[in-house]
Protein backbone atom coordinates (compact mmCIF):
# COMPACT_ATOMS: atom_id res chain seq x y z
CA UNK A 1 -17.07 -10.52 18.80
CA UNK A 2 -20.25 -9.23 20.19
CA UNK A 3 -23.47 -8.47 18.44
CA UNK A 4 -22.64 -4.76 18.68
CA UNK A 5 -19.57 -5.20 17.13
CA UNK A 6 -21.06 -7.09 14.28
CA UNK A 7 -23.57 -5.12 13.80
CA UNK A 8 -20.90 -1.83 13.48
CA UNK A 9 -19.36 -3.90 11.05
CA UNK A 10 -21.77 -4.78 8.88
CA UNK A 11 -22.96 -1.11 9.04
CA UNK A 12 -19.25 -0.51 8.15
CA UNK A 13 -19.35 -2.82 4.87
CA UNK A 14 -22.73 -1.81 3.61
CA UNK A 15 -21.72 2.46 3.60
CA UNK A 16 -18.17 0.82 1.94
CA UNK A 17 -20.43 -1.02 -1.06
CA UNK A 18 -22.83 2.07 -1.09
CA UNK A 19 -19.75 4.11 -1.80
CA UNK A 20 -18.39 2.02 -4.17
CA UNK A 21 -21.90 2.17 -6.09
CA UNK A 22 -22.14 6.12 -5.60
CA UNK A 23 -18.21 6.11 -7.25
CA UNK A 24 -19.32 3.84 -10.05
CA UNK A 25 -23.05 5.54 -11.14
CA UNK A 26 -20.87 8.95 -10.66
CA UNK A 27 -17.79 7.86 -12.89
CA UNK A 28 -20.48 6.23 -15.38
CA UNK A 29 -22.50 9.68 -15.71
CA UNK A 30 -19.50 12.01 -16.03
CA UNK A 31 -18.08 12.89 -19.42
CA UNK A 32 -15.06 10.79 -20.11
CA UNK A 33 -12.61 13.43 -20.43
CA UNK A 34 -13.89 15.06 -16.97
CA UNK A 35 -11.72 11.76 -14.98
CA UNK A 36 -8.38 10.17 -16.11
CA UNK A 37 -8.28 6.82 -16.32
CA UNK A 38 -7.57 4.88 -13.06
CA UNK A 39 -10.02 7.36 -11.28
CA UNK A 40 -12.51 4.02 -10.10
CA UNK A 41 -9.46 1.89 -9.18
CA UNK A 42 -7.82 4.93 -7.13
CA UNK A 43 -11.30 5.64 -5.59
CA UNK A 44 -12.44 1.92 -5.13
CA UNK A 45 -8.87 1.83 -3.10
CA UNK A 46 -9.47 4.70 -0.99
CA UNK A 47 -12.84 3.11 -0.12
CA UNK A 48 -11.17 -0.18 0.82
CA UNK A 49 -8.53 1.60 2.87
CA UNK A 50 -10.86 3.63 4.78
CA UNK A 51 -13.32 1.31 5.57
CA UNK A 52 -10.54 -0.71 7.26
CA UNK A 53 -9.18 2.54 8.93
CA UNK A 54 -12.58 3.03 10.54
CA UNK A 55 -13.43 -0.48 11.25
CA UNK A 56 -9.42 -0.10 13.03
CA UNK A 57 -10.58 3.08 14.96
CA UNK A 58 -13.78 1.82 16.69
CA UNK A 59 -11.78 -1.81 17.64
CA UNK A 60 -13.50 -4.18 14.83
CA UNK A 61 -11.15 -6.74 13.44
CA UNK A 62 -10.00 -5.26 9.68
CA UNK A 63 -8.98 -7.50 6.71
CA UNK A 64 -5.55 -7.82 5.58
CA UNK A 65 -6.71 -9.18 2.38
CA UNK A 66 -9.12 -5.76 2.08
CA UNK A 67 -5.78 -3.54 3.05
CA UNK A 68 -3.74 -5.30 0.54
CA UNK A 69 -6.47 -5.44 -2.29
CA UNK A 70 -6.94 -1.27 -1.53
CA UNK A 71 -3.06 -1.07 -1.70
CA UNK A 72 -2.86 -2.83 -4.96
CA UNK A 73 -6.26 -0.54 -6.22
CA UNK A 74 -4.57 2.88 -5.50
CA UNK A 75 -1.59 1.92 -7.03
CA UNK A 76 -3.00 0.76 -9.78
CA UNK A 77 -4.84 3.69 -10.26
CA UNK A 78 -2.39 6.34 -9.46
CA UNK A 79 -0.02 4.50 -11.67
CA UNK A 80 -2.84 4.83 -14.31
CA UNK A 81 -3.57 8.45 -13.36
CA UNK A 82 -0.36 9.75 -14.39
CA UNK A 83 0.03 7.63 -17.06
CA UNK A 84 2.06 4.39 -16.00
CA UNK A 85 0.14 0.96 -15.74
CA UNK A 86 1.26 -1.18 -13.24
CA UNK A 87 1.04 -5.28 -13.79
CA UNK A 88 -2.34 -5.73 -11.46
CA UNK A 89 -2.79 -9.31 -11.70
CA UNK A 90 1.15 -10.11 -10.37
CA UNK A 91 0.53 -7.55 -7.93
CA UNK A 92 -2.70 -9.12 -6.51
CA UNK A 93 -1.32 -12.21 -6.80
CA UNK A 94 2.37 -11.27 -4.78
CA UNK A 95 -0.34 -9.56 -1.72
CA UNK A 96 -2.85 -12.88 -1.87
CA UNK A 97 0.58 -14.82 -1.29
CA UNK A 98 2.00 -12.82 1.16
CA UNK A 99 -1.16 -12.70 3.41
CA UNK A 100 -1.25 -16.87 3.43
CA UNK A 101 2.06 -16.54 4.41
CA UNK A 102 1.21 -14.14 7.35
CA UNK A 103 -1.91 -15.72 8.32
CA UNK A 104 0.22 -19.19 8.21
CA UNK A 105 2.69 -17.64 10.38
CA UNK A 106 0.61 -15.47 12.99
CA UNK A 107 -2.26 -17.61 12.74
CA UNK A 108 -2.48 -20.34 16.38
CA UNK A 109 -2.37 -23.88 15.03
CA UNK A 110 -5.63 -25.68 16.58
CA UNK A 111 -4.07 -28.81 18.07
CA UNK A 112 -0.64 -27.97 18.05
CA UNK A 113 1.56 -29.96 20.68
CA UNK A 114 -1.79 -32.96 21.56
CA UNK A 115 -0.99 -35.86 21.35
CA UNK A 116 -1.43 -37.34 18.30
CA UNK A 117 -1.25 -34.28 16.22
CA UNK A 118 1.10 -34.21 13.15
């Protein structure tokens, strides 16, 4: 990856944490009644999702572990939002599993057929 490319993506994850603080001071200074509950996860999920849409869109290598962590937010969330809670912790811990799996899988082994390698 070049240093234009890293720079883009660092741009990328700084306006992704600014977001994330605009969605928390907002959410903090709102009356309580004016959000349901699940609103930050929802939103925090969104964020995640889009930031790996753009960082898709302008060819910057996205994180499956973000995309499955924004999955798991906004369905939290939603699940909160209209009033069913959904078991986070087995859920982050099925989409951490499933991405060692992937990266396991998809991933080139370094050494692989030289002599000597196990």
């Amino acid at each position: 990856m070049d240093a234009t490319m890293k720079g883009a993506g660092k741009r990328l994850d700084e306006i992704a944490l600014a977001l994330v603080l605009i969605l928390t001071g907002a959410l903090w200074l709102a009356p309580a009644e004016m959000f349901p509950d699940g609103t930050w996860l929802a939103g925090a999920g969104l964020i995640l999702l889009g930031l790996n849409a753009a960082r898709r869109l302008r060819g910057i290598k996205t994180s499956g572990f973000g995309i499955g962590l924004g999955l798991v937010a906004l369905a939290a969330g939603g699940g909160r939002i209209i009033g069913r809670d959904l078991p986070i912790v087995p859920a982050l811990l099925i989409v951490l599993g499933a991405a060692l799996v992937v990266k396991a899988v998809i991933a080139p082994r370094k050494n692989e057929g030289a002599p000597g390698a196990e």
